[in-house]
PDB file of N, CA and C in Angstrom:
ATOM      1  N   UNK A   1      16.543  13.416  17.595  1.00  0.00           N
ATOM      2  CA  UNK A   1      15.301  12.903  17.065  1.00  0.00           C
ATOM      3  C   UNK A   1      15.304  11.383  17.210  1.00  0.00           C
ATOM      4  N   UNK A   2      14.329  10.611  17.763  1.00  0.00           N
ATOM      5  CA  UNK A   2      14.312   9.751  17.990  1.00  0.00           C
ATOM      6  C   UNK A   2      13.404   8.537  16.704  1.00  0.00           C
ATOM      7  N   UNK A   3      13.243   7.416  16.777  1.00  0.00           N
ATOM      8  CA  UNK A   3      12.596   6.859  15.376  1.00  0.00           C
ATOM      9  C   UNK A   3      11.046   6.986  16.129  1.00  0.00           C
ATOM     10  N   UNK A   4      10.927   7.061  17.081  1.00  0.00           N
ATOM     11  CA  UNK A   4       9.541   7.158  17.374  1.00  0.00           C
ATOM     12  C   UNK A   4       8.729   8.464  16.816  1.00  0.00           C
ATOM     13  N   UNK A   5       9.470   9.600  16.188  1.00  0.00           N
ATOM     14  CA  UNK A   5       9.096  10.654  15.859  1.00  0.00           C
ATOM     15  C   UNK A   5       9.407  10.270  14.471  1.00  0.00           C
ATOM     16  N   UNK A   6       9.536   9.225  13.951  1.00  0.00           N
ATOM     17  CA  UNK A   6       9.541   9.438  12.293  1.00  0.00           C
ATOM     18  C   UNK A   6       8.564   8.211  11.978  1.00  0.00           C
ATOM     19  N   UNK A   7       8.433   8.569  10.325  1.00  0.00           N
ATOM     20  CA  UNK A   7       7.359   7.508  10.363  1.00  0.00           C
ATOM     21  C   UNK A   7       7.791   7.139   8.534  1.00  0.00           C
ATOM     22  N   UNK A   8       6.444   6.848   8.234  1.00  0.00           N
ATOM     23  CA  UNK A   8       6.731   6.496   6.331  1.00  0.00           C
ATOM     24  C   UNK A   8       5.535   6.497   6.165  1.00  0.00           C
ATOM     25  N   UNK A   9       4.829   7.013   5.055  1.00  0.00           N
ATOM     26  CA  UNK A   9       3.885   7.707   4.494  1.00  0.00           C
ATOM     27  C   UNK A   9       3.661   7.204   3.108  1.00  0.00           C
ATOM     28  N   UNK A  10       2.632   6.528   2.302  1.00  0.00           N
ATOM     29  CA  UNK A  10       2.251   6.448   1.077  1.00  0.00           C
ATOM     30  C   UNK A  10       1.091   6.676   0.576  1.00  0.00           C
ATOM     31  N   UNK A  11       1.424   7.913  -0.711  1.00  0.00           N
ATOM     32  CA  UNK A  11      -0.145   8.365  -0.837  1.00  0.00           C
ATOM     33  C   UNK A  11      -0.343   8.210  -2.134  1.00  0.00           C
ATOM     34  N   UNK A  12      -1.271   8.021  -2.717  1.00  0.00           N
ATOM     35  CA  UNK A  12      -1.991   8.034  -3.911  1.00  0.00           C
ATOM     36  C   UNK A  12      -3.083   9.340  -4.256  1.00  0.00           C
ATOM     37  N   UNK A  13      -2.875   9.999  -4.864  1.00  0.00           N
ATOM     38  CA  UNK A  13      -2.965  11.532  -4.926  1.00  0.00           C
ATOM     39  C   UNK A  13      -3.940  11.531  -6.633  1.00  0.00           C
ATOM     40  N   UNK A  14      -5.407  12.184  -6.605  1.00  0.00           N
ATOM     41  CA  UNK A  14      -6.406  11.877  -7.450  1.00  0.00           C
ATOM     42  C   UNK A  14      -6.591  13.456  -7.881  1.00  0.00           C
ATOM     43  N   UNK A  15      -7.085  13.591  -9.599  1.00  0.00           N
ATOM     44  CA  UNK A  15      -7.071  14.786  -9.804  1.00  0.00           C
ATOM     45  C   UNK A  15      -6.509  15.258 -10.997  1.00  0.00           C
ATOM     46  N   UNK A  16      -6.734  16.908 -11.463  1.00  0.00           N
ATOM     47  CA  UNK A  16      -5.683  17.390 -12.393  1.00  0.00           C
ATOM     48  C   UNK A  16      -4.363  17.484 -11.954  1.00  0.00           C
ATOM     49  N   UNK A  17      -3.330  16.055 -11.569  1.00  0.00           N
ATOM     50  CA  UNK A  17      -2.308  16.192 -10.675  1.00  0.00           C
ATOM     51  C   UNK A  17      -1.421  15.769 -11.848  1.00  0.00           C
ATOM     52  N   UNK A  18      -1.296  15.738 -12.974  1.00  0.00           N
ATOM     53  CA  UNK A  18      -0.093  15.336 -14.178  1.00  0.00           C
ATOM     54  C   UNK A  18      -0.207  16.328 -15.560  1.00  0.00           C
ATOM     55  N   UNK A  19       0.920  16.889 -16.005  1.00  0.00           N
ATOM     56  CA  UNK A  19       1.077  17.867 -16.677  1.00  0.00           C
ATOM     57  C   UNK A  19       0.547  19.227 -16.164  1.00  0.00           C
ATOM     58  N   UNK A  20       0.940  19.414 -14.550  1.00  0.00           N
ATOM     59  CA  UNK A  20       0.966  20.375 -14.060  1.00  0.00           C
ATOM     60  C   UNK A  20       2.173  20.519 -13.565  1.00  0.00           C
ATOM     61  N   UNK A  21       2.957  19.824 -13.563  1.00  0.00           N
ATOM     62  CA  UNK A  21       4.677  19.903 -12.398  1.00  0.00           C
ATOM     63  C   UNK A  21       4.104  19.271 -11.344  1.00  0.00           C
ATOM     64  N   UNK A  22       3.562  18.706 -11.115  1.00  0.00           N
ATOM     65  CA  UNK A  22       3.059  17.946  -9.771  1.00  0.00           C
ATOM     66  C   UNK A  22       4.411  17.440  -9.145  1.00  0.00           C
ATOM     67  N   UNK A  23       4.979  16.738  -9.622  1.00  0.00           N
ATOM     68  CA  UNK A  23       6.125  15.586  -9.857  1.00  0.00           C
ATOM     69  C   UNK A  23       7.040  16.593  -8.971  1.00  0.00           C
ATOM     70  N   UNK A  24       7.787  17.702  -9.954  1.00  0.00           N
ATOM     71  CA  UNK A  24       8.610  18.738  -9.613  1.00  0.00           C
ATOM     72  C   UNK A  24       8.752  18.974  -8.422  1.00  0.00           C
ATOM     73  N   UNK A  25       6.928  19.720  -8.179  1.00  0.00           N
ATOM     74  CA  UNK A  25       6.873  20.712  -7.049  1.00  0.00           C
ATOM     75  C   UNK A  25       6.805  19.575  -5.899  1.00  0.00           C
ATOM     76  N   UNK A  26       6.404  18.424  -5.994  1.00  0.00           N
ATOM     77  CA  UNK A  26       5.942  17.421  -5.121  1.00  0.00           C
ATOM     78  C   UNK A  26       7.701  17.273  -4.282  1.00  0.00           C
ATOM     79  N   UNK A  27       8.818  17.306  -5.183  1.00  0.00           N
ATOM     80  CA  UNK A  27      10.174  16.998  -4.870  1.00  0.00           C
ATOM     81  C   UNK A  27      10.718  18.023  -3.989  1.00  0.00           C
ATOM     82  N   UNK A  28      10.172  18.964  -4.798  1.00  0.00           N
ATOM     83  CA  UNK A  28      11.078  20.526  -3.682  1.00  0.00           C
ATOM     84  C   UNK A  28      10.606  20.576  -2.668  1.00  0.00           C
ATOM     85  N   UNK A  29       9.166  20.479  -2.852  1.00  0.00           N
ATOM     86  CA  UNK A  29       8.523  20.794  -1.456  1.00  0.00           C
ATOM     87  C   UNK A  29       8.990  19.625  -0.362  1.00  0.00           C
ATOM     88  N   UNK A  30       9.341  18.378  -0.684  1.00  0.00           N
ATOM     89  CA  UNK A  30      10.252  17.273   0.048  1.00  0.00           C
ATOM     90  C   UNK A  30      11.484  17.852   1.092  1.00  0.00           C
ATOM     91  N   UNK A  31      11.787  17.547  -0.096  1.00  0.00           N
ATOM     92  CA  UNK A  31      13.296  18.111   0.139  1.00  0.00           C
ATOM     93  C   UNK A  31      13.598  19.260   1.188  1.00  0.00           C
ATOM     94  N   UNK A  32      12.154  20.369   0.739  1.00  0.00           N
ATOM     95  CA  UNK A  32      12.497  21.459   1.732  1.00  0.00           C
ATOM     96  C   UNK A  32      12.096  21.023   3.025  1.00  0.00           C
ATOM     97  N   UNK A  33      11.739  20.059   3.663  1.00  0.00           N
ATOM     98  CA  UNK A  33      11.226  19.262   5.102  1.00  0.00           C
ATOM     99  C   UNK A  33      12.113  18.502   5.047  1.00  0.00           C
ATOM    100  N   UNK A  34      12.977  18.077   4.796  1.00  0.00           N
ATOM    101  CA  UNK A  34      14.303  17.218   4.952  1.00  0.00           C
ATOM    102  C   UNK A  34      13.412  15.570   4.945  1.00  0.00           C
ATOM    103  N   UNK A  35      12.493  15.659   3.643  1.00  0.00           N
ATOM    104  CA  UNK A  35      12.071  14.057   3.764  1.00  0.00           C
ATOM    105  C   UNK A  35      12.964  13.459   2.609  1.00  0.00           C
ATOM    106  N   UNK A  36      12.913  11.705   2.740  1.00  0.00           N
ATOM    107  CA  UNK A  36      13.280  10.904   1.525  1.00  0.00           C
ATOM    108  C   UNK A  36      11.946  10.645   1.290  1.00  0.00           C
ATOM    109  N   UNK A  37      12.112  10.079  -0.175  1.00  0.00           N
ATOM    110  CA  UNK A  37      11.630   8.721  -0.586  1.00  0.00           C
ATOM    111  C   UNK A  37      11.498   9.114  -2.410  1.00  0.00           C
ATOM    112  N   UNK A  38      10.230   9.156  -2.876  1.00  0.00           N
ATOM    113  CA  UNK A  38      10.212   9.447  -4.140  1.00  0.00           C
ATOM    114  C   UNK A  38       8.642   9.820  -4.657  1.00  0.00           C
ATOM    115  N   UNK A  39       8.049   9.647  -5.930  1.00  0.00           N
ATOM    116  CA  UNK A  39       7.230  10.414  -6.384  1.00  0.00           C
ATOM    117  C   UNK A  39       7.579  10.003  -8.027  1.00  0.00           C
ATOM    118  N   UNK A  40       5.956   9.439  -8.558  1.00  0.00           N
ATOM    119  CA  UNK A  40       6.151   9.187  -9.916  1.00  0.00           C
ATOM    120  C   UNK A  40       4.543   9.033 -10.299  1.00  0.00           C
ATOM    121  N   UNK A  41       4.486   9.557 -11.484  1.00  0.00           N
ATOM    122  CA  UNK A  41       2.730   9.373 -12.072  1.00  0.00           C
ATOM    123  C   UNK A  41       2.739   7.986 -12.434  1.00  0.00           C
ATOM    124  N   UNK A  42       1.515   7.797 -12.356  1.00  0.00           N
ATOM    125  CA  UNK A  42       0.950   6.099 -12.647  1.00  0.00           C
ATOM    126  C   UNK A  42       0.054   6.697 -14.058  1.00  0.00           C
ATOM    127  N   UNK A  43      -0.191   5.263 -14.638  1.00  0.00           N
ATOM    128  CA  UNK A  43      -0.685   5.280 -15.790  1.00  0.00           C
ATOM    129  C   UNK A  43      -2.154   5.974 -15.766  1.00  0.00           C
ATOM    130  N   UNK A  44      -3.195   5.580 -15.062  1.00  0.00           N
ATOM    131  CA  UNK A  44      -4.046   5.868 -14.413  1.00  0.00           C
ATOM    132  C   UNK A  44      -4.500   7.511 -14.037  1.00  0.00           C
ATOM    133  N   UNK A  45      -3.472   8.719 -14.188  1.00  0.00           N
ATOM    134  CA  UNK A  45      -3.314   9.679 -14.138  1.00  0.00           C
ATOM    135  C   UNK A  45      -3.271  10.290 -12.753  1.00  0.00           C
ATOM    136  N   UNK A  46      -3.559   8.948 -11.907  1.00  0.00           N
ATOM    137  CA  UNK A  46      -2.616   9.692 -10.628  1.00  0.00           C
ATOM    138  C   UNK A  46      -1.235   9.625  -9.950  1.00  0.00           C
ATOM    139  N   UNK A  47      -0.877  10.360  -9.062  1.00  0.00           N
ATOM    140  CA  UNK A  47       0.226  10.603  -8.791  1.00  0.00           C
ATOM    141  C   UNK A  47       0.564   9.574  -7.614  1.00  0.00           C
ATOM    142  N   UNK A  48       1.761   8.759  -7.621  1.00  0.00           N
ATOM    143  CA  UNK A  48       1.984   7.910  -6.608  1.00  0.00           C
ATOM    144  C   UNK A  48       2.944   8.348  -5.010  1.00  0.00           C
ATOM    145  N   UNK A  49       3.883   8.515  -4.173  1.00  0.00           N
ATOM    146  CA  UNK A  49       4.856   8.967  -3.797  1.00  0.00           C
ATOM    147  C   UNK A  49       4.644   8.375  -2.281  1.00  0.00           C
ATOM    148  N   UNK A  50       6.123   8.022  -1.800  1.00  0.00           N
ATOM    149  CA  UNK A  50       6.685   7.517  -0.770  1.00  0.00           C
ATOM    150  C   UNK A  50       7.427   8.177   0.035  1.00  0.00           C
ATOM    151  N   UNK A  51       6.873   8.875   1.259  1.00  0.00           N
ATOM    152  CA  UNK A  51       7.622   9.941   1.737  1.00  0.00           C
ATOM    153  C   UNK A  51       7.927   9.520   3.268  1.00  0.00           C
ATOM    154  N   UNK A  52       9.548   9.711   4.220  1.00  0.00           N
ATOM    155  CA  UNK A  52       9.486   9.027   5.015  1.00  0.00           C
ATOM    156  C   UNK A  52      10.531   9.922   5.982  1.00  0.00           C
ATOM    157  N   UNK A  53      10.201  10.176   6.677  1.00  0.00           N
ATOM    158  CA  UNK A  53      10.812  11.046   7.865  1.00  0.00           C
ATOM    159  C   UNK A  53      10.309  12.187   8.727  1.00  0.00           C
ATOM    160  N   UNK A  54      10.827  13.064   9.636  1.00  0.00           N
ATOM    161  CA  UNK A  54       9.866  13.473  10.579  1.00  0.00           C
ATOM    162  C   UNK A  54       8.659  13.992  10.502  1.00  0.00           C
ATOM    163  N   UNK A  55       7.710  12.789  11.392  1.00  0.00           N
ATOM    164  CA  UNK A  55       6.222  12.971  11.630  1.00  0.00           C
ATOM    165  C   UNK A  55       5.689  14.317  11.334  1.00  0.00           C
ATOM    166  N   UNK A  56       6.628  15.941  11.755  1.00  0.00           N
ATOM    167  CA  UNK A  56       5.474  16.875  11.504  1.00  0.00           C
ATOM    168  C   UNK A  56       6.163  17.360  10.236  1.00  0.00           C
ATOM    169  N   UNK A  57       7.002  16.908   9.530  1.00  0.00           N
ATOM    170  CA  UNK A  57       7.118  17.210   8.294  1.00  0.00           C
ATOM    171  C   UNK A  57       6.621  16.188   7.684  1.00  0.00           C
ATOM    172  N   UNK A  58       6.161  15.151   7.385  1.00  0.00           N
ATOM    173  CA  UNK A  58       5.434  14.455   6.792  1.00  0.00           C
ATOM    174  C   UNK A  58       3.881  14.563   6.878  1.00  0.00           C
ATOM    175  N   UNK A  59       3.410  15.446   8.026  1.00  0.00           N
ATOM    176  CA  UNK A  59       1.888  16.085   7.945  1.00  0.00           C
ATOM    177  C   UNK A  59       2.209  17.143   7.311  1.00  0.00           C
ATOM    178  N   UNK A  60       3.203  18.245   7.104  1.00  0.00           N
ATOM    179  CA  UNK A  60       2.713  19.237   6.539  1.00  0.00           C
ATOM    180  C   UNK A  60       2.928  18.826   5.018  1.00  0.00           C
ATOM    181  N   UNK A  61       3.620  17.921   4.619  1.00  0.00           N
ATOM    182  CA  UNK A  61       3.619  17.765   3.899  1.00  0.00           C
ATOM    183  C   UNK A  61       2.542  16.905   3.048  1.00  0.00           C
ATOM    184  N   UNK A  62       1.598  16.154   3.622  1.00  0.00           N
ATOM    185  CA  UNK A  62       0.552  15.491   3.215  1.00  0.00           C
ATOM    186  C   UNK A  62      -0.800  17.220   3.545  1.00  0.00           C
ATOM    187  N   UNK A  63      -0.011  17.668   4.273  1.00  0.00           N
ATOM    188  CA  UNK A  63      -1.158  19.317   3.392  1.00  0.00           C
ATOM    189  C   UNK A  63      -0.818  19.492   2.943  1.00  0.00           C
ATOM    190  N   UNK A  64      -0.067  19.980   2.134  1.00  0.00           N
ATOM    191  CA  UNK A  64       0.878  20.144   0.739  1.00  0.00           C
ATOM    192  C   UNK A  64       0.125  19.431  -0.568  1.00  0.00           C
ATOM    193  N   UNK A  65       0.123  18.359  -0.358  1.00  0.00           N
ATOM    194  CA  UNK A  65      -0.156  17.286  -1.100  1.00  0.00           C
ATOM    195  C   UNK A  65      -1.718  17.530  -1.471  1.00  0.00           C
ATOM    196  N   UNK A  66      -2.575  18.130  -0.594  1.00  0.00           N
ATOM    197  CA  UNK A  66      -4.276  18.504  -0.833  1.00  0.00           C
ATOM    198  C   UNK A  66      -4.497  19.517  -1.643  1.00  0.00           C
ATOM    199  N   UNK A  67      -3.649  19.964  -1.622  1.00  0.00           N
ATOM    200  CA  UNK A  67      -3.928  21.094  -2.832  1.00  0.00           C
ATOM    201  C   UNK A  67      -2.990  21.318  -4.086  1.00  0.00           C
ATOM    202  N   UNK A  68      -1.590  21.067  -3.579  1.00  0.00           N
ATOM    203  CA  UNK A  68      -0.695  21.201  -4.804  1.00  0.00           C
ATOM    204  C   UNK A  68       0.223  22.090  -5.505  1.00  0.00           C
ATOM    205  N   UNK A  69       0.693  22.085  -6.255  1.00  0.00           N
ATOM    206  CA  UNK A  69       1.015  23.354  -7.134  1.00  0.00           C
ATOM    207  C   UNK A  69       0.041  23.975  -7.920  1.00  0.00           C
ATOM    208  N   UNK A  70       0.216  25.370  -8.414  1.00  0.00           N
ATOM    209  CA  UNK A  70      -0.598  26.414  -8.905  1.00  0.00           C
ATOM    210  C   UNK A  70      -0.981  24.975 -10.532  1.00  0.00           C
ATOM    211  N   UNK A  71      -2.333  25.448 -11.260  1.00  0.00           N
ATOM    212  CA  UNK A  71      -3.123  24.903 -11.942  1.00  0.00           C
ATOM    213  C   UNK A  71      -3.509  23.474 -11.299  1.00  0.00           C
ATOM    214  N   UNK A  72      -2.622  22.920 -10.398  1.00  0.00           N
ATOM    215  CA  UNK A  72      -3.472  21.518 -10.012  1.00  0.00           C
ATOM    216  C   UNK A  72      -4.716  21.698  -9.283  1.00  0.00           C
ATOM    217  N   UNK A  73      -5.485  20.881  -9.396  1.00  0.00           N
ATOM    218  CA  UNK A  73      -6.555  20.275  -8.816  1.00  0.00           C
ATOM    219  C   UNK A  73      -6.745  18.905  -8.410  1.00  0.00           C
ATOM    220  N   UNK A  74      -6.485  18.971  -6.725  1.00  0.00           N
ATOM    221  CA  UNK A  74      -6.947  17.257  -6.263  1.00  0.00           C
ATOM    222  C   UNK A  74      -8.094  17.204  -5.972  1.00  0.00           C
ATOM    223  N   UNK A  75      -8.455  16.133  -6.276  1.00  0.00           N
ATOM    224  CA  UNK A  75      -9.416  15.691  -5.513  1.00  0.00           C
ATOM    225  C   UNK A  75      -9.770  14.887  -4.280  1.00  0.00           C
ATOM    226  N   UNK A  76      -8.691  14.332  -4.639  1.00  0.00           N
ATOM    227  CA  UNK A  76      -8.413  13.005  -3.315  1.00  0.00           C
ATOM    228  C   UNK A  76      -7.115  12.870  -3.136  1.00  0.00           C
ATOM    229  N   UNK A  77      -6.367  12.403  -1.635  1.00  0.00           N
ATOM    230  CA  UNK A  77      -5.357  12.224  -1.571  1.00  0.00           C
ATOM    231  C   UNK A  77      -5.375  10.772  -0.462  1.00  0.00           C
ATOM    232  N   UNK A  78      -5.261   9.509  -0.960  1.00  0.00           N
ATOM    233  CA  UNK A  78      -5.385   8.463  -0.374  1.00  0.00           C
ATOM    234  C   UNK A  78      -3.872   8.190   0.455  1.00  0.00           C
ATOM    235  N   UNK A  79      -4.164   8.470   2.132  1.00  0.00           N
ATOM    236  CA  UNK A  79      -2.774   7.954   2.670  1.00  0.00           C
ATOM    237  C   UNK A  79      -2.726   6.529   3.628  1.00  0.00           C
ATOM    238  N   UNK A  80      -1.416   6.296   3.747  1.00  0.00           N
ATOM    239  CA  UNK A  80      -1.293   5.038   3.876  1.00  0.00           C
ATOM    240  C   UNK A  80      -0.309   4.838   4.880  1.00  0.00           C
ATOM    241  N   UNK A  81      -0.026   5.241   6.150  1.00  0.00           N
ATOM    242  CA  UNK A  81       0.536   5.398   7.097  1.00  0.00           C
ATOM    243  C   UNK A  81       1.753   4.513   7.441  1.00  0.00           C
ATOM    244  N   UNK A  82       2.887   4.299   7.255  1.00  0.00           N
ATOM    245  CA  UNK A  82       3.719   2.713   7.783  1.00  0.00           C
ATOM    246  C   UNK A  82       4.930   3.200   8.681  1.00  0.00           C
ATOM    247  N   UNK A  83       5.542   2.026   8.901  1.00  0.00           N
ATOM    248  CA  UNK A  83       6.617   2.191   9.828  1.00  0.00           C
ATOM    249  C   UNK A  83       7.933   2.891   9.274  1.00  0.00           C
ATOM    250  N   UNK A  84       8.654   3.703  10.179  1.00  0.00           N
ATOM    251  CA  UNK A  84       9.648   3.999   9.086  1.00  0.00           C
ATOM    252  C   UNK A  84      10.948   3.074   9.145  1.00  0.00           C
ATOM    253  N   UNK A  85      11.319   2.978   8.007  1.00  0.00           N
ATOM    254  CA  UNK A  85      12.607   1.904   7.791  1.00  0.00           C
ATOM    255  C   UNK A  85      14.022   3.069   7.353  1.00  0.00           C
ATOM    256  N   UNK A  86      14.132   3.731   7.258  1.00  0.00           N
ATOM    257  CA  UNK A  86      15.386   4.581   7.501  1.00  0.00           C
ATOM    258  C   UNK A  86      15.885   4.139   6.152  1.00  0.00           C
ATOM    259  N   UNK A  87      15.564   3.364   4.711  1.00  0.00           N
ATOM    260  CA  UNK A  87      15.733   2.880   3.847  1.00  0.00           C
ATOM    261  C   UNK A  87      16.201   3.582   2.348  1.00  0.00           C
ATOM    262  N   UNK A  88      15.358   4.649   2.826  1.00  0.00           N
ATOM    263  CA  UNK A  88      15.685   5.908   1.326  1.00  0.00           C
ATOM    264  C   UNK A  88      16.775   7.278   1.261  1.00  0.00           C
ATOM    265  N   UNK A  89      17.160   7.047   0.500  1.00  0.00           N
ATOM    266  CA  UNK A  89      17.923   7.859  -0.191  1.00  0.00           C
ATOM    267  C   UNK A  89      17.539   9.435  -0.282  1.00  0.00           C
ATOM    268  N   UNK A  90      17.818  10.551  -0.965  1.00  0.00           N
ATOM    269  CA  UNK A  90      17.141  11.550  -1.425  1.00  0.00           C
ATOM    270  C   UNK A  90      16.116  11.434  -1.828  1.00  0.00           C
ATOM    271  N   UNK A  91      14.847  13.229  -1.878  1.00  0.00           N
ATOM    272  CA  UNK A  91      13.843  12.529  -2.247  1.00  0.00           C
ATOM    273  C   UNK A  91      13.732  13.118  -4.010  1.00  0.00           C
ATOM    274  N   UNK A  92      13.383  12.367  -4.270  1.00  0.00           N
ATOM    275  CA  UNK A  92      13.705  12.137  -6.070  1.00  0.00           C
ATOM    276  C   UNK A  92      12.434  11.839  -7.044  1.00  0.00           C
ATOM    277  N   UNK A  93      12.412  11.892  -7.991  1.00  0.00           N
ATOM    278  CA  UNK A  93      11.291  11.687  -9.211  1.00  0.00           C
ATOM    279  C   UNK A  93      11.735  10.323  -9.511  1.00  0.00           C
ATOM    280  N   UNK A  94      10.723   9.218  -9.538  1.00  0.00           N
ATOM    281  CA  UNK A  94      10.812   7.921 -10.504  1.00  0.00           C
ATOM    282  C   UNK A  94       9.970   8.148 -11.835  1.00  0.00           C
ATOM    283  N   UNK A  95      10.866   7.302 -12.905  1.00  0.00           N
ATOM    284  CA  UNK A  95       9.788   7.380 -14.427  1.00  0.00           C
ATOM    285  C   UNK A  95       9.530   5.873 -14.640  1.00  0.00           C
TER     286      UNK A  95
END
């Protein structure tokens, strides 16, 4: 895999997306695409998260992200496309 096939991804995610497991399911479902980065609610009641590694796991995973886990409801999922920096760790919950 080359870095031209990876990328870094930041989305801002709008909706009944907190006190559903958003957070949780947002991690496994990571993890199960072999991405880093992280994932934490903002005050504001949406969901923030930094996800960074291969390009078609980082699209399926921004479909992922449009709908959610069971009781969520998005509405919007604002993404933010960047370079990838090879920088993160596991992908993990911030509080």
């Amino acid at each position: 895999m080359t870095e031209k096939q990876k990328a870094r991804v930041h989305v801002l995610i709008e909706g009944r997306v907190q006190g559903v497991f958003f957070r949780a399911h947002t991690r496994d479902e990571a993890r199960l695409r072999g991405l880093k980065g992280w994932v934490r609610n903002l005050p504001d009641g949406r969901v923030e998260a930094l996800f960074e590694g291969d390009k078609e796991a980082l699209t399926g995973m921004l479909a992922w992200c449009q709908i959610g886990p069971r009781y969520a409801y998005v509405d919007d999922v604002r993404v933010e496309w960047q370079l990838y920096q090879g920088d993160l760790g596991d992908f993990r919950i911030v509080y």
